[in-house]
Protein backbone atom coordinates (compact mmCIF):
# COMPACT_ATOMS: atom_id res chain seq x y z
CA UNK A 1 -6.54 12.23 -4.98
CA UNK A 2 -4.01 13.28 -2.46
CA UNK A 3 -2.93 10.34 -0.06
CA UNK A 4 -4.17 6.62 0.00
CA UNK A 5 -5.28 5.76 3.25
CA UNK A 6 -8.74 4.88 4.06
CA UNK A 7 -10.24 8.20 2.59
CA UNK A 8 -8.41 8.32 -0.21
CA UNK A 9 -8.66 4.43 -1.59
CA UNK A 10 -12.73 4.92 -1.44
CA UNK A 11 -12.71 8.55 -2.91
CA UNK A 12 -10.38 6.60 -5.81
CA UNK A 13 -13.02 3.98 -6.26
CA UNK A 14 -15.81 5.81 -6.50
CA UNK A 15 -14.55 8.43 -8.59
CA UNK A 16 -13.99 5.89 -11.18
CA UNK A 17 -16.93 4.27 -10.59
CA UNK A 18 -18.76 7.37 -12.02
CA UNK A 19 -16.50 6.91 -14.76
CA UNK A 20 -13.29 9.01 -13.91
CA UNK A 21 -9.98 8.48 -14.24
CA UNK A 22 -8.48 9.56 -10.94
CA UNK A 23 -4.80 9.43 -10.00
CA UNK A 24 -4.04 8.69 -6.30
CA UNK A 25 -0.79 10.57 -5.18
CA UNK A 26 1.13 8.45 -1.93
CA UNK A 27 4.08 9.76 -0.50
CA UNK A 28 4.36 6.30 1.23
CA UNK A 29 5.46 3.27 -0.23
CA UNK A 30 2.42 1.31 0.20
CA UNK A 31 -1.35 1.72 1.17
CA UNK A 32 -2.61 2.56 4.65
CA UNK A 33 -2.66 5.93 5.26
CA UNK A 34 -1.85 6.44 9.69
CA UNK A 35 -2.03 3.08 9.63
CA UNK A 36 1.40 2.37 8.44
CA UNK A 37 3.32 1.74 11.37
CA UNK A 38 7.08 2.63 11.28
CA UNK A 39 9.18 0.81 14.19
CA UNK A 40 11.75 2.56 13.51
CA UNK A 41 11.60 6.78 13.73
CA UNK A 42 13.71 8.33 11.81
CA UNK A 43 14.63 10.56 14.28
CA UNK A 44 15.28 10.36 18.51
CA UNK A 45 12.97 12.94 19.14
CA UNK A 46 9.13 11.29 18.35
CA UNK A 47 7.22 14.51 18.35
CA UNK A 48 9.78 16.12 15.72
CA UNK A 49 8.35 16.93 12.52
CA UNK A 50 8.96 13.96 10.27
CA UNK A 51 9.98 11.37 13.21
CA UNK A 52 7.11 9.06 11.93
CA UNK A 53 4.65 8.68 9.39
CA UNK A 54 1.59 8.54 11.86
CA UNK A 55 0.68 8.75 15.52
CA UNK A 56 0.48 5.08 15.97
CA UNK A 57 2.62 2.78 18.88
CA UNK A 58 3.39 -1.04 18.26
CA UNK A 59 0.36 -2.26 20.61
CA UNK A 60 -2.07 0.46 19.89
CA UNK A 61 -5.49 -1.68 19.01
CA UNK A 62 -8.63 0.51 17.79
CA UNK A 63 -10.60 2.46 19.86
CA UNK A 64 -13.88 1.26 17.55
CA UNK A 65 -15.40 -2.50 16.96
CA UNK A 66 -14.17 -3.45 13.54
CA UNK A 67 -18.12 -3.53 12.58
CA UNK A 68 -18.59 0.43 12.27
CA UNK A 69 -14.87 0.87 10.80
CA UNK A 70 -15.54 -1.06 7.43
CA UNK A 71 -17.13 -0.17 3.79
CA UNK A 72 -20.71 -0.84 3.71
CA UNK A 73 -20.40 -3.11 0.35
CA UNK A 74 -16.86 -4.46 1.89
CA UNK A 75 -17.01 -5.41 5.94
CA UNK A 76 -14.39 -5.28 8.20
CA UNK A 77 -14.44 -8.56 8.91
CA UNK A 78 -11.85 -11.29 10.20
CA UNK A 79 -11.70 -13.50 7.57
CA UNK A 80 -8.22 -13.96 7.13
CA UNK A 81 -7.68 -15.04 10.71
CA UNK A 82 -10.50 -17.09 10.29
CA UNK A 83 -9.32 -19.00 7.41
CA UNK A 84 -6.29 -19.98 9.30
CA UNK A 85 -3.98 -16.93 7.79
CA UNK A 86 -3.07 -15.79 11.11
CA UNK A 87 -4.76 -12.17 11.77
CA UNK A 88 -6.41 -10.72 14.34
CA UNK A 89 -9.82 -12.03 15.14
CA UNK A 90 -10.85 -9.84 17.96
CA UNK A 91 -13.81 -7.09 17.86
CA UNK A 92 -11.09 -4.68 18.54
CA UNK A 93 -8.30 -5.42 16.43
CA UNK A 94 -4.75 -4.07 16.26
CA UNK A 95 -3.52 -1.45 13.84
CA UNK A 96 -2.31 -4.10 11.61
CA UNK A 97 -5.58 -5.63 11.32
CA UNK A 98 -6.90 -2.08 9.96
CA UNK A 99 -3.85 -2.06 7.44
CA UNK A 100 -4.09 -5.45 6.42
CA UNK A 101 -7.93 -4.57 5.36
CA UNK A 102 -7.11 -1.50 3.95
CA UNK A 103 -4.75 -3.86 1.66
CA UNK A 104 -7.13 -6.03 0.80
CA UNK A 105 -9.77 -3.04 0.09
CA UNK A 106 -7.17 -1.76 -2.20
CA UNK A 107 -6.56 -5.19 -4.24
CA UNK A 108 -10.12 -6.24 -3.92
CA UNK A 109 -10.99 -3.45 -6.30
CA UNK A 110 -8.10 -2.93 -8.30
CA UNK A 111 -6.65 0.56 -6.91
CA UNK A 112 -2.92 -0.08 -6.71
CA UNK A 113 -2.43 0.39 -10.20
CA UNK A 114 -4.15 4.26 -9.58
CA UNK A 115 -1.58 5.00 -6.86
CA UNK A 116 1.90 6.90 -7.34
CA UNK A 117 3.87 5.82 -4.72
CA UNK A 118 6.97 7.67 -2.67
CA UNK A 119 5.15 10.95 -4.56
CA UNK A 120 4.37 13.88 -2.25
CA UNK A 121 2.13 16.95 -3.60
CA UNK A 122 3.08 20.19 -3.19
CA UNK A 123 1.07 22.42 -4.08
CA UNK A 124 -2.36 22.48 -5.72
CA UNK A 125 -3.62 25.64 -7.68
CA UNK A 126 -6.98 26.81 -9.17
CA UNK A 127 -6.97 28.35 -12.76
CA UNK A 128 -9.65 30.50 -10.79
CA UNK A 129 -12.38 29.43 -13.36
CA UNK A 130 -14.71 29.23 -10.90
CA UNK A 131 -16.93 26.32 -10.02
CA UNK A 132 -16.00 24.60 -13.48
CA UNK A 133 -12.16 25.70 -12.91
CA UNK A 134 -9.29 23.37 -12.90
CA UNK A 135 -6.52 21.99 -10.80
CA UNK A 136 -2.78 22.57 -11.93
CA UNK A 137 -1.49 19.95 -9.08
CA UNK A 138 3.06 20.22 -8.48
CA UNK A 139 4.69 16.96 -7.48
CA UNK A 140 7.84 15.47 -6.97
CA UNK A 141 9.05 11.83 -6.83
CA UNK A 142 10.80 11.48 -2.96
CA UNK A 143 14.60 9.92 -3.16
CA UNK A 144 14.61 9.47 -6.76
CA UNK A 145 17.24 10.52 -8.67
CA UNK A 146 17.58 11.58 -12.86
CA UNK A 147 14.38 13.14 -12.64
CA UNK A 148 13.25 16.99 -12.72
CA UNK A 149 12.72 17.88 -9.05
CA UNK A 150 8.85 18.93 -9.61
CA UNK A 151 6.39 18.05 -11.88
CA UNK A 152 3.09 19.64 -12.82
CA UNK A 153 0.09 18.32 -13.83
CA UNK A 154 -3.70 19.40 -14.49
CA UNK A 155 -6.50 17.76 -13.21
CA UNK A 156 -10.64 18.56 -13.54
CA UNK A 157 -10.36 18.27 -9.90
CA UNK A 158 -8.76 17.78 -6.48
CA UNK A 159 -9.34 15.52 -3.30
CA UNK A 160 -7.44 16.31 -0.46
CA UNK A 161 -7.34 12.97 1.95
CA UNK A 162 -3.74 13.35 3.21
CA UNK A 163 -4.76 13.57 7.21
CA UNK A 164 -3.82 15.54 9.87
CA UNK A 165 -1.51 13.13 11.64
CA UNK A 166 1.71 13.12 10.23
CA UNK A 167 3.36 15.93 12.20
CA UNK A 168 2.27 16.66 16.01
CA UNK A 169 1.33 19.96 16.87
CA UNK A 170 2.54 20.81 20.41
CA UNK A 171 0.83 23.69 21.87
CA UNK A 172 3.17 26.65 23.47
CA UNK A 173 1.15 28.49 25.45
CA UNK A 174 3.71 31.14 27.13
CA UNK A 175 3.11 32.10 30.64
CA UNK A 176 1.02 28.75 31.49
CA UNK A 177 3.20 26.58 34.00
CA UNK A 178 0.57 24.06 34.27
CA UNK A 179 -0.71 23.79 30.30
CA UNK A 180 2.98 23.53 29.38
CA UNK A 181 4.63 21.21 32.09
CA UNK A 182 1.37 19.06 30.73
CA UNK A 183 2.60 19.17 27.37
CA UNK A 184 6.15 18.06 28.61
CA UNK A 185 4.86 15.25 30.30
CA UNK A 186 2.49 13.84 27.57
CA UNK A 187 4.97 13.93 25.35
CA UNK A 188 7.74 11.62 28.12
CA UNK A 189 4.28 9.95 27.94
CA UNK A 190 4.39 9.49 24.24
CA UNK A 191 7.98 8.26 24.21
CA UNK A 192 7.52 5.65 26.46
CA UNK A 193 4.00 4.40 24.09
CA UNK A 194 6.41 4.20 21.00
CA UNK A 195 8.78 1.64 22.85
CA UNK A 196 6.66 -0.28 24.48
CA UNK A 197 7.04 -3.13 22.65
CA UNK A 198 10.25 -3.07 23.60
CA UNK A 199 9.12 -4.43 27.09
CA UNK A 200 6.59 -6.89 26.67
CA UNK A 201 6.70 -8.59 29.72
CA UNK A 202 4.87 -5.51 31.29
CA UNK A 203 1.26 -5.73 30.97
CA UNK A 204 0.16 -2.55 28.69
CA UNK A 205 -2.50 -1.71 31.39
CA UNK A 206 -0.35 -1.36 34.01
CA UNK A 207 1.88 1.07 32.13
CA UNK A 208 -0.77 3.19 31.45
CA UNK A 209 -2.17 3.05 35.06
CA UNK A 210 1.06 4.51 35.77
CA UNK A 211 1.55 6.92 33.70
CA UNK A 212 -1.80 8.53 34.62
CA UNK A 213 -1.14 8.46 38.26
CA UNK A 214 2.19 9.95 37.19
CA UNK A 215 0.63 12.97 35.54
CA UNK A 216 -2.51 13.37 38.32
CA UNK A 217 0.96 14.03 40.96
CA UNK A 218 2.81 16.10 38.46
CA UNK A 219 -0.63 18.04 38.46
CA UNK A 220 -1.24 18.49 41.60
CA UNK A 221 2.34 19.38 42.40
CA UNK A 222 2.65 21.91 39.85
CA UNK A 223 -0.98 23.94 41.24
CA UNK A 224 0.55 23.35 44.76
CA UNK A 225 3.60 25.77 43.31
């Protein structure tokens, strides 16, 4: 199983439910999947390739009630805050909340002991057996040292849940003043979402109100000419 966010921690448990023995490959150094939330990019530019592990921003809350985001046999529900432990009780929680759940998902049913951690897959490849074929799967341990730098290993078979969220993809459309200077200014957008924290005393709301009458001007200027 490639990657152990939400995807990956169910396909783990059922696949040893039906008596498997899956191995969960995480090139993070913990469970959670885009819902690890990095404060810190590791580069100045956010919408580089590798400046953060997902598309998340320190007050992004979900978009979903926590009732239709949980496991049918394991809710999504707010017991921790409840009990006193200080989460997030609200219908829409903050990404935390989803990582703390994913957390407990994983320790609820035993899955941390499946994962490799700070391991990133390379490559998979088919013996071309058809149907029945195996998987010879290439890894490599990230940052660690005295060890060969890739590893190969055969499996029965292959789950990809690694996402599409780790890298941005920024469209360059040549020739298109108005697609492009868009582009520009979502991602000025973008930098001011990931340091917002940074200025709490503004109300989230009102940033955003701004930002979109911001880009409605930028708009209209640019079809003006």
């Amino acid at each position: 199983v490639v990657g152990a966010g939400a995807a990956g921690l169910v396909a783990a448990r059922e696949l040893r439910r039906e008596g498997h023995s899956p191995v969960v490959f995480e090139r993070a150094a913990s469970v959670g999947g885009t819902w690890l939330y990095d404060a810190a990019p590791a580069t100045s530019a956010p919408l580089a390739a590798g400046a953060a592990h997902s598309s998340l921003y320190a007050s992004l809350r979900t978009n979903l009630p926590r009732e239709v985001m949980g496991f049918l046999d394991f809710p999504f529900a707010s017991s921790a805050a409840e009990a006193g432990g200080g989460g997030d009780t609200r219908r829409f929680p903050g990404h935390d909340e989803v990582l703390r759940y994913l957390e407990e998902f994983a320790r609820r049913f035993d899955l941390y002991g499946l994962v490799r951690f700070g391991t990133e897959v390379g490559r998979g490849r088919t013996d071309g057996g058809g149907g029945g074929g195996r998987w010879a799967v290439t890894s490599r341990k990230i940052g660690e040292k005295g060890r060969r730098e890739e590893e190969e290993e055969v499996y029965d078979a292959i789950v990809v849940c690694n996402g599409h969220y780790t890298e941005p993809r920024v469209a360059h459309i040549p020739g298109n003043l108005l697609v492009t200077s868009k582009v520009a200014i979502y991602s000025i957008l973008l930098e001011l979402l990931l340091i917002m924290d940074r200025f709490k005393e503004l109300n989230n709301l009102v940033l955003r109100t701004v930002a979109n009458v911001w880009l409605q001007c930028c708009d209209r200027r640019i079809q003006e000419g």
